[in-house]
N, C-alpha and C. Protein backbone atom coordinates (compact mmCIF):
# COMPACT_ATOMS: atom_id res chain seq x y z
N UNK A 1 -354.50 -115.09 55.11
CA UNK A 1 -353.49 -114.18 54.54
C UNK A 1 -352.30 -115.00 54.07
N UNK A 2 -351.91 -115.00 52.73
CA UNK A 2 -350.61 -115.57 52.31
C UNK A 2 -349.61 -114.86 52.20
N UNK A 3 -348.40 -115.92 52.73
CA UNK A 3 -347.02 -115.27 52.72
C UNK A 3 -346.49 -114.32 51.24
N UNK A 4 -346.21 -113.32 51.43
CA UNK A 4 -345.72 -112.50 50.41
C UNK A 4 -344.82 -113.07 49.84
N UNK A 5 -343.43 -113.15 50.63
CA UNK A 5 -341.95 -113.86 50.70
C UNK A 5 -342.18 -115.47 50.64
N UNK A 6 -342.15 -116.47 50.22
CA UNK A 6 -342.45 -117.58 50.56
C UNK A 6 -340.81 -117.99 50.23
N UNK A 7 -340.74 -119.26 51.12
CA UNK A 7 -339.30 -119.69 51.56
C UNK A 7 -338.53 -120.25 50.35
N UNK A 8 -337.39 -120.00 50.35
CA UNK A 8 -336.44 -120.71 49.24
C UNK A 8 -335.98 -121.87 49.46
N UNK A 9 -336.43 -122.84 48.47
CA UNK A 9 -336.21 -124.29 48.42
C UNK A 9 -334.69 -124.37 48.79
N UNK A 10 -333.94 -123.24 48.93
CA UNK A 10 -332.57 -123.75 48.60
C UNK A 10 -331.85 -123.35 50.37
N UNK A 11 -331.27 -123.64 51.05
CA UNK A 11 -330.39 -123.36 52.33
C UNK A 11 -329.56 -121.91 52.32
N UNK A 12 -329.26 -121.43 52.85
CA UNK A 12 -328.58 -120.48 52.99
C UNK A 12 -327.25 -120.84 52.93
N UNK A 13 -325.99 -121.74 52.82
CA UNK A 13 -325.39 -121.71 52.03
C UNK A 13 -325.21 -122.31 50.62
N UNK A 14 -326.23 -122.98 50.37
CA UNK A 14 -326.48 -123.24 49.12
C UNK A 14 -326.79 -121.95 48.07
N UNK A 15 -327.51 -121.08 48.54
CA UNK A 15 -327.63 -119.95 47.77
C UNK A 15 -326.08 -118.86 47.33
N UNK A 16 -325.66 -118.76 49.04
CA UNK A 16 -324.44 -118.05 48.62
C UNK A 16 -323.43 -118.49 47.89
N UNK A 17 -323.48 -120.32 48.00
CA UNK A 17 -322.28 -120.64 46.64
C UNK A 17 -322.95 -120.56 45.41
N UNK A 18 -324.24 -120.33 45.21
CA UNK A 18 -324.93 -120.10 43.81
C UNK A 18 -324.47 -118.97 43.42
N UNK A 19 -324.99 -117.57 44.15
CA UNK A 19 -324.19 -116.48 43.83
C UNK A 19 -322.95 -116.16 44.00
N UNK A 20 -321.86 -117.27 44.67
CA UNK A 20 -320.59 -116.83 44.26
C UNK A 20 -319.93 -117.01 43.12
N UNK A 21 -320.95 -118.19 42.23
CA UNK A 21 -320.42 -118.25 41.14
C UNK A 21 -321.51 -117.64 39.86
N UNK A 22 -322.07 -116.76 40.26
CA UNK A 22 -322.99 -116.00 39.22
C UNK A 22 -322.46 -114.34 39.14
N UNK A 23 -323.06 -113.78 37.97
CA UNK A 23 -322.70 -112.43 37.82
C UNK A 23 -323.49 -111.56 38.76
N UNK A 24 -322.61 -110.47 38.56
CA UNK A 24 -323.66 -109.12 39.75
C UNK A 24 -325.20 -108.98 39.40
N UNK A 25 -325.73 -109.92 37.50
CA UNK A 25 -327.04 -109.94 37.29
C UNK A 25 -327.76 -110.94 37.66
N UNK A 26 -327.04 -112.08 38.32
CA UNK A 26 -327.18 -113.07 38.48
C UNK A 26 -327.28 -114.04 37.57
N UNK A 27 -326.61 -114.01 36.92
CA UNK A 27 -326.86 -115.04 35.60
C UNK A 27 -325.07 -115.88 35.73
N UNK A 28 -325.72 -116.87 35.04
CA UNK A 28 -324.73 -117.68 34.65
C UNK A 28 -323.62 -117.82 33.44
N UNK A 29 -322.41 -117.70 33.07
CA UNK A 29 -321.81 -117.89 32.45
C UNK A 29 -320.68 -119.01 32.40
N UNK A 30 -320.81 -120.01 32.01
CA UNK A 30 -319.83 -121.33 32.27
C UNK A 30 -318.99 -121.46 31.48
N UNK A 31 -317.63 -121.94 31.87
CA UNK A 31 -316.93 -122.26 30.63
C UNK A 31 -317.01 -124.21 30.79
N UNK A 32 -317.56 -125.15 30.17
CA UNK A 32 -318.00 -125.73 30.34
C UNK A 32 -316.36 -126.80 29.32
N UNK A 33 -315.66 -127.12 30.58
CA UNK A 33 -314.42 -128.20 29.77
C UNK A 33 -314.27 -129.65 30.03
N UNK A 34 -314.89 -130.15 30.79
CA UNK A 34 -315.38 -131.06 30.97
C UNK A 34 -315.69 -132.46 29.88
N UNK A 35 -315.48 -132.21 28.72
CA UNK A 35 -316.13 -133.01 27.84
C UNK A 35 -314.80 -133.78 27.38
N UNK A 36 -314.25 -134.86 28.03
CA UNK A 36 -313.16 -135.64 27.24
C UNK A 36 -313.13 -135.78 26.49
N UNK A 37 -313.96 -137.01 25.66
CA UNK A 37 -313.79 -137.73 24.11
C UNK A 37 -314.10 -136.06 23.27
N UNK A 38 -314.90 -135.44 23.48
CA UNK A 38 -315.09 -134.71 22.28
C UNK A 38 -313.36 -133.58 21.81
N UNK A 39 -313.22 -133.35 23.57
CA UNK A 39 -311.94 -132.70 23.58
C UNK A 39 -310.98 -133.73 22.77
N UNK A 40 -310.68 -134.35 22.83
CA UNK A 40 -309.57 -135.58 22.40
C UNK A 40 -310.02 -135.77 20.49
N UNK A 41 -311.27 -135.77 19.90
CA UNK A 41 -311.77 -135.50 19.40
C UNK A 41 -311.18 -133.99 18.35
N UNK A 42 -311.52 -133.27 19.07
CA UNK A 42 -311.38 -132.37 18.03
C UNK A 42 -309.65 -131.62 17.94
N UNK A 43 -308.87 -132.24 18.70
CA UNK A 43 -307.50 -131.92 19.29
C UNK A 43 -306.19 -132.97 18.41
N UNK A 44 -307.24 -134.03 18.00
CA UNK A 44 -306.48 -135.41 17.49
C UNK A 44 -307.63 -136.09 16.16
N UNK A 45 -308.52 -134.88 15.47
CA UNK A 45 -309.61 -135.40 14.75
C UNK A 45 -309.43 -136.82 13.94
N UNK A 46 -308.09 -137.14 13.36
CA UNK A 46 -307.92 -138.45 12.72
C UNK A 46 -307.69 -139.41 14.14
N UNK A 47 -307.29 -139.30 14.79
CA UNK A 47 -306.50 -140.00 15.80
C UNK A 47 -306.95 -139.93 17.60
N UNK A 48 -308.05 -139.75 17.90
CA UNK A 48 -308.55 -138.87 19.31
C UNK A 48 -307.47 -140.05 20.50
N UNK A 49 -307.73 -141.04 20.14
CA UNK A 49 -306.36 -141.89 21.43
C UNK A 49 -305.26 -141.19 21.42
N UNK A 50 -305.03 -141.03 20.56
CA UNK A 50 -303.51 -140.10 20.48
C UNK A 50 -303.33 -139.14 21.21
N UNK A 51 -304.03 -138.34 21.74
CA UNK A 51 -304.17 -137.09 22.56
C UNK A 51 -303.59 -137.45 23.92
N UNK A 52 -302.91 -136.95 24.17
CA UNK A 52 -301.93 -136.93 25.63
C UNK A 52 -302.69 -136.15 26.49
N UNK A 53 -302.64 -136.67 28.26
CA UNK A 53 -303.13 -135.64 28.92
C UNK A 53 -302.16 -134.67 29.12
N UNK A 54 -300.92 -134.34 28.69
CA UNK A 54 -300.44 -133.27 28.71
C UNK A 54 -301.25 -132.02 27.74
N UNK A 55 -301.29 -132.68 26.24
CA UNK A 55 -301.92 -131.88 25.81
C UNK A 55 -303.12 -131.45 26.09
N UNK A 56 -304.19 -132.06 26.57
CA UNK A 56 -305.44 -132.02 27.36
C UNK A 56 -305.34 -130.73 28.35
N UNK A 57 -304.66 -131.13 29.16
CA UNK A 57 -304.54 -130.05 30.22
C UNK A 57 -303.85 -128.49 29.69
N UNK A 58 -302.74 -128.57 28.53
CA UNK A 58 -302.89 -127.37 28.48
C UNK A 58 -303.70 -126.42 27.46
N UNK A 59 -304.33 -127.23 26.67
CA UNK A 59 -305.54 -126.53 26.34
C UNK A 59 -306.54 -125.75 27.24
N UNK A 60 -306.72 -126.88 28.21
CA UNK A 60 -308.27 -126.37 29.24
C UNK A 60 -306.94 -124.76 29.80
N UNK A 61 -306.36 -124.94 30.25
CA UNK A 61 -305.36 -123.87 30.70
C UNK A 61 -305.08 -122.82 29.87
N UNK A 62 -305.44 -123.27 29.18
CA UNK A 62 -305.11 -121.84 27.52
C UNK A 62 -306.66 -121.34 27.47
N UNK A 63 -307.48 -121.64 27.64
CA UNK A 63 -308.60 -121.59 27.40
C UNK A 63 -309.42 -120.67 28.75
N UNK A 64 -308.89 -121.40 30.30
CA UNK A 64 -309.35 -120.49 31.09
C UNK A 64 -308.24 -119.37 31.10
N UNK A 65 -306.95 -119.29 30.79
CA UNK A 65 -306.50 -117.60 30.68
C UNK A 65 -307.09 -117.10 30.00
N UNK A 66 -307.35 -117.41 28.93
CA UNK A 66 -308.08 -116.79 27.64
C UNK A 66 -309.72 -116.16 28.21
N UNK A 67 -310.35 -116.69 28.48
CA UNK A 67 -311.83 -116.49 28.96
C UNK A 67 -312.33 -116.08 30.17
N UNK A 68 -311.88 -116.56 31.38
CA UNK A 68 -311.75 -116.16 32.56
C UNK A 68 -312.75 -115.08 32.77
N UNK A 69 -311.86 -114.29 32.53
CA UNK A 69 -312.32 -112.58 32.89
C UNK A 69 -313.90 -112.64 32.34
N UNK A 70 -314.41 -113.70 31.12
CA UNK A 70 -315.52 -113.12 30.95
C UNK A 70 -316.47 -114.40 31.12
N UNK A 71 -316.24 -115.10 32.17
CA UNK A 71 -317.03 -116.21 32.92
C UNK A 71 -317.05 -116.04 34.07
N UNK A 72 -318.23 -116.65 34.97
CA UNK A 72 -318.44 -116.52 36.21
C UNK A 72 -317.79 -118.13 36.98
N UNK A 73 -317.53 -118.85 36.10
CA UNK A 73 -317.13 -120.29 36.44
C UNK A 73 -316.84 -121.11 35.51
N UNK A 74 -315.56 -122.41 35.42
CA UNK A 74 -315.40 -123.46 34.65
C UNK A 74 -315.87 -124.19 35.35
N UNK A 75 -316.04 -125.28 34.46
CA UNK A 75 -316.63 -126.64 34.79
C UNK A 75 -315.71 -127.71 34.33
N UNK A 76 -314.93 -128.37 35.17
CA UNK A 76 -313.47 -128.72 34.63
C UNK A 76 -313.38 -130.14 35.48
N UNK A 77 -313.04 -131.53 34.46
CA UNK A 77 -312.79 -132.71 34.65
C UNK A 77 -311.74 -132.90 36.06
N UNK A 78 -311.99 -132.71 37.32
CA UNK A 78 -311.11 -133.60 37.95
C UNK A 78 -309.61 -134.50 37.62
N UNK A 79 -310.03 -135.64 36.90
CA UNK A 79 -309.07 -136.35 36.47
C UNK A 79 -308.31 -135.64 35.39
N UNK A 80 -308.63 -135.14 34.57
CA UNK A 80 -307.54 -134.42 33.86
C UNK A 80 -307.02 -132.75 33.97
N UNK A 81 -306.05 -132.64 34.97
CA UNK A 81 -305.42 -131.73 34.95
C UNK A 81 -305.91 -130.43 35.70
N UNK A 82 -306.92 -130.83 36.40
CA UNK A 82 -308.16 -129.93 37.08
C UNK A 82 -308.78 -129.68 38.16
N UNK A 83 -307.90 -130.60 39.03
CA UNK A 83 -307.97 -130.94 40.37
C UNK A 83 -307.11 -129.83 41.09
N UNK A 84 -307.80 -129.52 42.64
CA UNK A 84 -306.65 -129.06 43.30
C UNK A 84 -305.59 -129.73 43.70
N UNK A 85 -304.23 -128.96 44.16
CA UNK A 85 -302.99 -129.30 44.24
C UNK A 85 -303.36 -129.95 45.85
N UNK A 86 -303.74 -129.20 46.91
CA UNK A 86 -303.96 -129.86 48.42
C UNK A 86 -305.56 -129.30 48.53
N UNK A 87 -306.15 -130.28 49.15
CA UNK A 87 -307.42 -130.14 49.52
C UNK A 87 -307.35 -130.77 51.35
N UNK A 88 -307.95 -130.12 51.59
CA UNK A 88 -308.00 -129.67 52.85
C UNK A 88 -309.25 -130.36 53.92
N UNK A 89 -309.75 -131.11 54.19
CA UNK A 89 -310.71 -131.89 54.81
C UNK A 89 -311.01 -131.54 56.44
N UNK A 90 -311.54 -130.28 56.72
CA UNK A 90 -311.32 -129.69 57.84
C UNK A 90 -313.19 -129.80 58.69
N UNK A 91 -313.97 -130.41 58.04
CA UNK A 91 -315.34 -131.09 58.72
C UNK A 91 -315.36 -131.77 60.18
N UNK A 92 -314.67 -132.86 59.65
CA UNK A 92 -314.75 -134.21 60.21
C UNK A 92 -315.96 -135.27 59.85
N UNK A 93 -316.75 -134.90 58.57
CA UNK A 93 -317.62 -135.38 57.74
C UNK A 93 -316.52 -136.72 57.10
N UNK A 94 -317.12 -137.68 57.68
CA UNK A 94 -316.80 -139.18 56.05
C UNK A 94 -317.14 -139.17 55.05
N UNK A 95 -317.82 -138.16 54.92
CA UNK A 95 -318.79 -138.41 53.55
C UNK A 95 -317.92 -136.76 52.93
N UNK A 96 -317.50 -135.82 53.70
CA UNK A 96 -316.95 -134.80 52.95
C UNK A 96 -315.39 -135.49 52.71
N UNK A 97 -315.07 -136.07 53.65
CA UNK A 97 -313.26 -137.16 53.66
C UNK A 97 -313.54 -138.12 51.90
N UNK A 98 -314.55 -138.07 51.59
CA UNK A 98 -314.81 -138.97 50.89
C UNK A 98 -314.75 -138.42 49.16
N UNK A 99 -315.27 -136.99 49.67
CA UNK A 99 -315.33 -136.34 48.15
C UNK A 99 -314.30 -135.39 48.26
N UNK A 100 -313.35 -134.69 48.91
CA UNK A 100 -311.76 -134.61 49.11
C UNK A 100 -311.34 -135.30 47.68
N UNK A 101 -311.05 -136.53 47.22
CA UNK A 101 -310.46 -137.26 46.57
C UNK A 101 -310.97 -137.13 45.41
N UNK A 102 -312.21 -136.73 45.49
CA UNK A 102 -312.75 -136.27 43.71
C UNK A 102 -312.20 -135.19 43.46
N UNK A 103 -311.96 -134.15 44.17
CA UNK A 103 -311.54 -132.94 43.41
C UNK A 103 -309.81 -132.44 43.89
N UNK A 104 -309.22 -133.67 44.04
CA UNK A 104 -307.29 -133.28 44.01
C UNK A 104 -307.42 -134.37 42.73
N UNK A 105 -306.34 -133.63 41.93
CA UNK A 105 -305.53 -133.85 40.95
C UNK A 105 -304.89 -134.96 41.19
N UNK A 106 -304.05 -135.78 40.32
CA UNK A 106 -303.18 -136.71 40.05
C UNK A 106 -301.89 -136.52 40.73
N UNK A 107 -301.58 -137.19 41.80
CA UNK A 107 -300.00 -136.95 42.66
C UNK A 107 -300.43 -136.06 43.15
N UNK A 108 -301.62 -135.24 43.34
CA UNK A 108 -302.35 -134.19 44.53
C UNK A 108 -302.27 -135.06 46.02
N UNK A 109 -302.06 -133.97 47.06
CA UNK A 109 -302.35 -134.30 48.40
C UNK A 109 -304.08 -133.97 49.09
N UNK A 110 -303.83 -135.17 50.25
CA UNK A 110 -305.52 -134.41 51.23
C UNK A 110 -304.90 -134.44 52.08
N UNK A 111 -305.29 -133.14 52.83
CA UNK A 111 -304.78 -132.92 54.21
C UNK A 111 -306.12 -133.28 55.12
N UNK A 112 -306.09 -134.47 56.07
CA UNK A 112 -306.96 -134.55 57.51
C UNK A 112 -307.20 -133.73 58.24
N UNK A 113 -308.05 -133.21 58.04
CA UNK A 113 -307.70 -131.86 59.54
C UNK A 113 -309.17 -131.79 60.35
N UNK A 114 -310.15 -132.65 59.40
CA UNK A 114 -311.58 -132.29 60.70
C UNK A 114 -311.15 -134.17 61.44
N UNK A 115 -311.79 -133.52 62.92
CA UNK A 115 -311.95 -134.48 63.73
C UNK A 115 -312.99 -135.69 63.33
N UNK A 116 -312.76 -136.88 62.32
CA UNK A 116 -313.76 -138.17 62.37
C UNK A 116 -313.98 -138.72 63.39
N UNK A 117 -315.37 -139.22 63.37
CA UNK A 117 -315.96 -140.29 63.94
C UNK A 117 -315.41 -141.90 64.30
N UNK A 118 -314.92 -141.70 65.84
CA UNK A 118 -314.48 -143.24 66.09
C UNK A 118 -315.32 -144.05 65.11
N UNK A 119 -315.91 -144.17 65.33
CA UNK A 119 -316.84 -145.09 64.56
C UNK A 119 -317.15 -145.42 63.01
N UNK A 120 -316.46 -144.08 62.24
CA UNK A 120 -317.00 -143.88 60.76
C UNK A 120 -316.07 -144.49 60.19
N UNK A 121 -316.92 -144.98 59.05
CA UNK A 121 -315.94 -145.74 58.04
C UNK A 121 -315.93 -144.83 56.36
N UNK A 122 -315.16 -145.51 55.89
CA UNK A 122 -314.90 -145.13 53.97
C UNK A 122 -315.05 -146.45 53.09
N UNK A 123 -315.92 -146.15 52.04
CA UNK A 123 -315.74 -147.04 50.92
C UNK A 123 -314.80 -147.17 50.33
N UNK A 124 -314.39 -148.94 49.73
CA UNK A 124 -313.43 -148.98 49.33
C UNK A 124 -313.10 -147.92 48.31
N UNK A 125 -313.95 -147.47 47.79
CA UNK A 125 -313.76 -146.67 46.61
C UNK A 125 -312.98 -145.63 46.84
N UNK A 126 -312.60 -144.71 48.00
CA UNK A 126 -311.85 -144.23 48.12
C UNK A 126 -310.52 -144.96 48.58
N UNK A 127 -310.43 -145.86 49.21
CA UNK A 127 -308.75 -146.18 49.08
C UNK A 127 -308.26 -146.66 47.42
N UNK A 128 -309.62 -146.83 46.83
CA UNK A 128 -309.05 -147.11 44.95
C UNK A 128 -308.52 -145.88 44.45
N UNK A 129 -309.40 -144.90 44.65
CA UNK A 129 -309.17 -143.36 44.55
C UNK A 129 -307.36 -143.29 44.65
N UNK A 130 -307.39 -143.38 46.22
CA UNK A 130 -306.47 -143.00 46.79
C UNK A 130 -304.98 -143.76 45.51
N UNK A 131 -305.05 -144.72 44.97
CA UNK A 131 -304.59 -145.31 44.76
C UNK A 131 -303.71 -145.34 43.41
N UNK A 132 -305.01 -145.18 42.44
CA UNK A 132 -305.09 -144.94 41.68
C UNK A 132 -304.64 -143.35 41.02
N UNK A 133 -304.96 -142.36 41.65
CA UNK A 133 -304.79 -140.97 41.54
C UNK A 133 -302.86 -140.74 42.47
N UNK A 134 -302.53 -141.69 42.98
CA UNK A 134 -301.19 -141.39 44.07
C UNK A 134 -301.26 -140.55 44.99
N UNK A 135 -301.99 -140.44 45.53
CA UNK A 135 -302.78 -139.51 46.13
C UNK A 135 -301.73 -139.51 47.92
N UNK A 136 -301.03 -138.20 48.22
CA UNK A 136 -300.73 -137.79 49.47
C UNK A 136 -301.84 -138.08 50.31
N UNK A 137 -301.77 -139.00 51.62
CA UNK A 137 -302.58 -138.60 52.87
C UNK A 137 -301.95 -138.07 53.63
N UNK A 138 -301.83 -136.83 54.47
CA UNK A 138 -301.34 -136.80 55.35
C UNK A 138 -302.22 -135.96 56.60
N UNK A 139 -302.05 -136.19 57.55
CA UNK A 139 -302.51 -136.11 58.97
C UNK A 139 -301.87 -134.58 59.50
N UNK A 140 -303.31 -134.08 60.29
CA UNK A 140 -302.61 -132.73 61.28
C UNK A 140 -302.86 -133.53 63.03
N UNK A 141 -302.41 -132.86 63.35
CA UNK A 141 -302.39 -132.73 64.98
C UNK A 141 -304.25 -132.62 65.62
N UNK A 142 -304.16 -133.51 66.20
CA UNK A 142 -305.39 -133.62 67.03
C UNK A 142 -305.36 -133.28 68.06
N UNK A 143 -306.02 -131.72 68.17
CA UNK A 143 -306.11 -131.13 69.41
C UNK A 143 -306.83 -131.14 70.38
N UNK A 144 -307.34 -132.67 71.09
CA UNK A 144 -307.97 -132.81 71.75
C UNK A 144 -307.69 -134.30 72.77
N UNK A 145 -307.72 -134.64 73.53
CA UNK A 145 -307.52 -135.49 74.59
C UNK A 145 -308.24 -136.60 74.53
N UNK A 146 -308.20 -137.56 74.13
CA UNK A 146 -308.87 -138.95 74.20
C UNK A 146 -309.80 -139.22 75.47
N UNK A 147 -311.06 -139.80 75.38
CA UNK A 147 -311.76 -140.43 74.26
C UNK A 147 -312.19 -138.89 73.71
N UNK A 148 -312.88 -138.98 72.83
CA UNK A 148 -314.16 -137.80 72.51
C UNK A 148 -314.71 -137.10 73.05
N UNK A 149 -314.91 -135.95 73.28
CA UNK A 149 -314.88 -134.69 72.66
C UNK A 149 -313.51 -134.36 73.31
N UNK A 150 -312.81 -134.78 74.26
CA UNK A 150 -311.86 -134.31 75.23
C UNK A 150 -312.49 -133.15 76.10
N UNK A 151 -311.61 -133.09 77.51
CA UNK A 151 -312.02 -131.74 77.91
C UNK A 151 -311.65 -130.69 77.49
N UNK A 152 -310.41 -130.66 76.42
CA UNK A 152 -310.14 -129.63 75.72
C UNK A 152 -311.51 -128.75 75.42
N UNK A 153 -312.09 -128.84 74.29
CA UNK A 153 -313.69 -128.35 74.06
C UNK A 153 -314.45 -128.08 75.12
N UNK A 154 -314.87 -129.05 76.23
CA UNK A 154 -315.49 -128.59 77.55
C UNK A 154 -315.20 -127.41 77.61
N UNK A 155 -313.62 -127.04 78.10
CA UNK A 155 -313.26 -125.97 79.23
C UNK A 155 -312.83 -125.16 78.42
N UNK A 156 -312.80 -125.24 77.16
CA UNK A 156 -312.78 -123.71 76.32
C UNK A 156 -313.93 -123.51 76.55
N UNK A 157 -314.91 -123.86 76.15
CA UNK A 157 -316.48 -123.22 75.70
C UNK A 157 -316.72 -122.61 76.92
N UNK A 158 -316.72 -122.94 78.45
CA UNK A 158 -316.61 -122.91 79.47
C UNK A 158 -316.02 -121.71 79.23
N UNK A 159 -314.40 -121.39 79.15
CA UNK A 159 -314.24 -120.23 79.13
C UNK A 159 -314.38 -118.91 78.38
N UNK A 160 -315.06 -119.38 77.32
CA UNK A 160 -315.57 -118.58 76.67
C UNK A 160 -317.42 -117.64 77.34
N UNK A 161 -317.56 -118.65 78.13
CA UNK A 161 -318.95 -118.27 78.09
C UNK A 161 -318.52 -117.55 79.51
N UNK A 162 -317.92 -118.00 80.49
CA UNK A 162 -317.44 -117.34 81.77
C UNK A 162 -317.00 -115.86 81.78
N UNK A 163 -316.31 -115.44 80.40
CA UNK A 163 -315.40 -114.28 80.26
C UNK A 163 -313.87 -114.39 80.87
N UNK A 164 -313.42 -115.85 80.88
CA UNK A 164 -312.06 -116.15 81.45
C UNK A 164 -310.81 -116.03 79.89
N UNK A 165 -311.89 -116.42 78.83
CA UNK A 165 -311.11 -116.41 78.01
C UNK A 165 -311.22 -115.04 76.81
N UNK A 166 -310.52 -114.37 76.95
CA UNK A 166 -310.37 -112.93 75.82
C UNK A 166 -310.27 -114.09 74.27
N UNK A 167 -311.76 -113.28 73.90
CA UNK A 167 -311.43 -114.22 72.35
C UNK A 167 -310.80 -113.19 71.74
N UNK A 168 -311.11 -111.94 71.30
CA UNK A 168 -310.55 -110.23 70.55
C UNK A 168 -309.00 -110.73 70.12
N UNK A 169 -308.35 -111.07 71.90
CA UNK A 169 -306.82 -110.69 71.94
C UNK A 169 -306.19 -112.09 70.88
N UNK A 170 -306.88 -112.78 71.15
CA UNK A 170 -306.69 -114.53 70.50
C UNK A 170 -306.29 -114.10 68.65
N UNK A 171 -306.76 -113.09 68.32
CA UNK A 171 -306.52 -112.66 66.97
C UNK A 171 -305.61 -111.52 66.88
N UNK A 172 -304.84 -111.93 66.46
CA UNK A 172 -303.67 -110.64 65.87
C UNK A 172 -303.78 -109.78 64.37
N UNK A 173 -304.11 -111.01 63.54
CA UNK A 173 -304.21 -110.30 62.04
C UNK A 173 -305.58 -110.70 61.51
N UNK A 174 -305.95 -109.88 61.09
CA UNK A 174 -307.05 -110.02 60.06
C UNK A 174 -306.96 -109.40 58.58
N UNK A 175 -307.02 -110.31 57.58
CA UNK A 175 -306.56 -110.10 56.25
C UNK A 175 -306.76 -110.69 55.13
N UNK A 176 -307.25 -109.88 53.82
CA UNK A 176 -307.97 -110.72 52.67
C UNK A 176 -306.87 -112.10 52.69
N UNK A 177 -307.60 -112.95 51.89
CA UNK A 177 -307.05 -113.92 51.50
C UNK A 177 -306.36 -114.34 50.25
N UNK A 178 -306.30 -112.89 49.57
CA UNK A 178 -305.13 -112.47 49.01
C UNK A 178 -303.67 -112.56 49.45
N UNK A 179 -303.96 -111.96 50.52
CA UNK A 179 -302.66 -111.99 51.20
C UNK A 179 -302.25 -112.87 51.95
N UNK A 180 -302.29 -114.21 51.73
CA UNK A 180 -301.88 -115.25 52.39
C UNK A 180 -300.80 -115.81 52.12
N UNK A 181 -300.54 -115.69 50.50
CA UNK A 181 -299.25 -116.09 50.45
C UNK A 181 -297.50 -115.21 51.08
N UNK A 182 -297.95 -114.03 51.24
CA UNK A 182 -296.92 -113.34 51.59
C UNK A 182 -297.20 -113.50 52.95
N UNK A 183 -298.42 -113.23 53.50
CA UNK A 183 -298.48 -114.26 54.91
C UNK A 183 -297.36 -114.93 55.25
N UNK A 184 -297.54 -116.25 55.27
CA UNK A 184 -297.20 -116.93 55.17
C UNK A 184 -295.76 -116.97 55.06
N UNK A 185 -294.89 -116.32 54.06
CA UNK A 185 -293.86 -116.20 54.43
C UNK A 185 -293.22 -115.82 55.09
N UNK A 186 -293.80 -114.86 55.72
CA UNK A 186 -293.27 -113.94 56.78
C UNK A 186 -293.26 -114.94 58.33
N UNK A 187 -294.60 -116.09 58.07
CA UNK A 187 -294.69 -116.45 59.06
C UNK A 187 -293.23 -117.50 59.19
N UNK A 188 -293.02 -118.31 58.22
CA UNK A 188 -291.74 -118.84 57.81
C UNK A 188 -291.07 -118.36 58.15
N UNK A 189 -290.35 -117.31 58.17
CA UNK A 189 -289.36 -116.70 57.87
C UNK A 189 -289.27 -116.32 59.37
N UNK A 190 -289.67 -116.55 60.14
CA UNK A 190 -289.79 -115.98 61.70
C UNK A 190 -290.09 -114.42 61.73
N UNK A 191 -290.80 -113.80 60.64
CA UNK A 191 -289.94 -112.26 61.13
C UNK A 191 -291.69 -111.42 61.50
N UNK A 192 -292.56 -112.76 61.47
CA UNK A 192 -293.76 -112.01 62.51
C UNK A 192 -294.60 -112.58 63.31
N UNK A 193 -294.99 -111.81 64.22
CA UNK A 193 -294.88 -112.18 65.40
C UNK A 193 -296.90 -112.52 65.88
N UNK A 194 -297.44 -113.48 65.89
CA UNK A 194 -298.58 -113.78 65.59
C UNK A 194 -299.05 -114.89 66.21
N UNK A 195 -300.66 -114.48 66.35
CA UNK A 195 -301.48 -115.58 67.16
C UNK A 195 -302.40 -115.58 66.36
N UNK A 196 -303.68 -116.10 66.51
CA UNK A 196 -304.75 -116.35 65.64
C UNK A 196 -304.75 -115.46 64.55
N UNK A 197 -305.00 -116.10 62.74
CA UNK A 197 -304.94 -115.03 61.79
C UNK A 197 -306.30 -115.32 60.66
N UNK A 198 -307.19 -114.68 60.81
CA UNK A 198 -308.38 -114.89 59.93
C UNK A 198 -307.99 -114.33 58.64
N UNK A 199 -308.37 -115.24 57.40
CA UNK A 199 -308.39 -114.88 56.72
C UNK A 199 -309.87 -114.79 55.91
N UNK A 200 -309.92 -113.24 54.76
CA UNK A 200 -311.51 -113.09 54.75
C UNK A 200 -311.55 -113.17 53.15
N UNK A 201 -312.17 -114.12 52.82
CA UNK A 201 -311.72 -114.44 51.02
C UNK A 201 -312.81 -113.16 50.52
N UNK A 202 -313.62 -112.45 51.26
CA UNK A 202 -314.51 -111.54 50.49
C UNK A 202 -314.03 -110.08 50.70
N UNK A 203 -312.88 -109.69 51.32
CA UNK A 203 -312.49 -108.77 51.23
C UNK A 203 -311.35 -108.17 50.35
């Protein structure tokens, strides 16, 4: 008897970032900006050196207001003008610490925040990165007790599995991720009053 369903070559989150960037038919629509020389090219047709990445960037920017609404995704150069502002490295993967730096912008920051491997290293290629792009490093707080794993982790999990620790109460807000920026200020601003706050980018 053969499987009806037979398995998808692809992982389960590999699929869901497929369909987060496809239509409700599943199809694809790209705005595809990516293409330097031709951009520079048709922007500077006698002259394509001439083309400034100022002007570069606000084309691709004129182009996704313009289209947006009727694409499911751009496909947009990194190095010019296309990078995120802070990227966030919350794994503790070297190899995710590593591609962080491909996708922040020029004078963009990476924020450290997953726990690395005593042991792991980086190619030079990223301190060229780093270098080259001016790239912010900066460091969060390591919440855990030297050497590795700390007992921090132990004696949570511990209390989690005991029933010593209320996970429910540990959360105060739950809220699209829309609303993070006004979040956020409020949290600034002292004027609310909060413990754990999930935010749900699909709501």
């Amino acid at each position: 008897m053969t499987d009806p369903s037979p398995a998808s070559p692809y992982r389960l989150g590999t699929r869901r970032g497929l369909e987060a960037c496809a239509s409700p038919r599943g199809t694809y629509a790209v705005l595809a900006l990516d293409h330097r020389q031709n951009l520079r090219k048709e922007l500077h047709p006698e002259s394509p050196e001439a083309t400034t990445y100022d002007e570069m960037v606000a084309f691709k920017r004129a182009v996704i207001r313009a289209l947006a609404q009727h694409a499911t995704g751009s496909l947009l150069d990194p190095e010019i003008g296309a990078g995120v502002d802070v990227a966030l490295e919350a794994s503790g993967s070297p190899a995710a610490l590593a591609q962080v730096v491909d996708v922040t912008r020029p004078r963009g920051t990476v924020v450290l925040g997953g726990n690395q491997p005593p042991d792991g290293s980086l190619p030079m290629t990223f301190v060229e990165a780093l270098m080259r792009r001016e790239l912010t490093l900066t460091g969060c707080f390591m919440s855990y007790s030297a050497p590795w794993p700390g007992h921090e982790w132990t004696d949570s999990l511990a209390a989690v599995l005991d029933g010593g620790l209320d996970m429910p109460a540990m959360i105060s807000h739950r809220t699209p991720l829309s609303a993070a920026p006004a979040l956020f200020a409020e949290v600034a601003a002292h004027r609310l009053a909060h413990r754990k706050i999930v935010f749900d980018p699909t709501a």
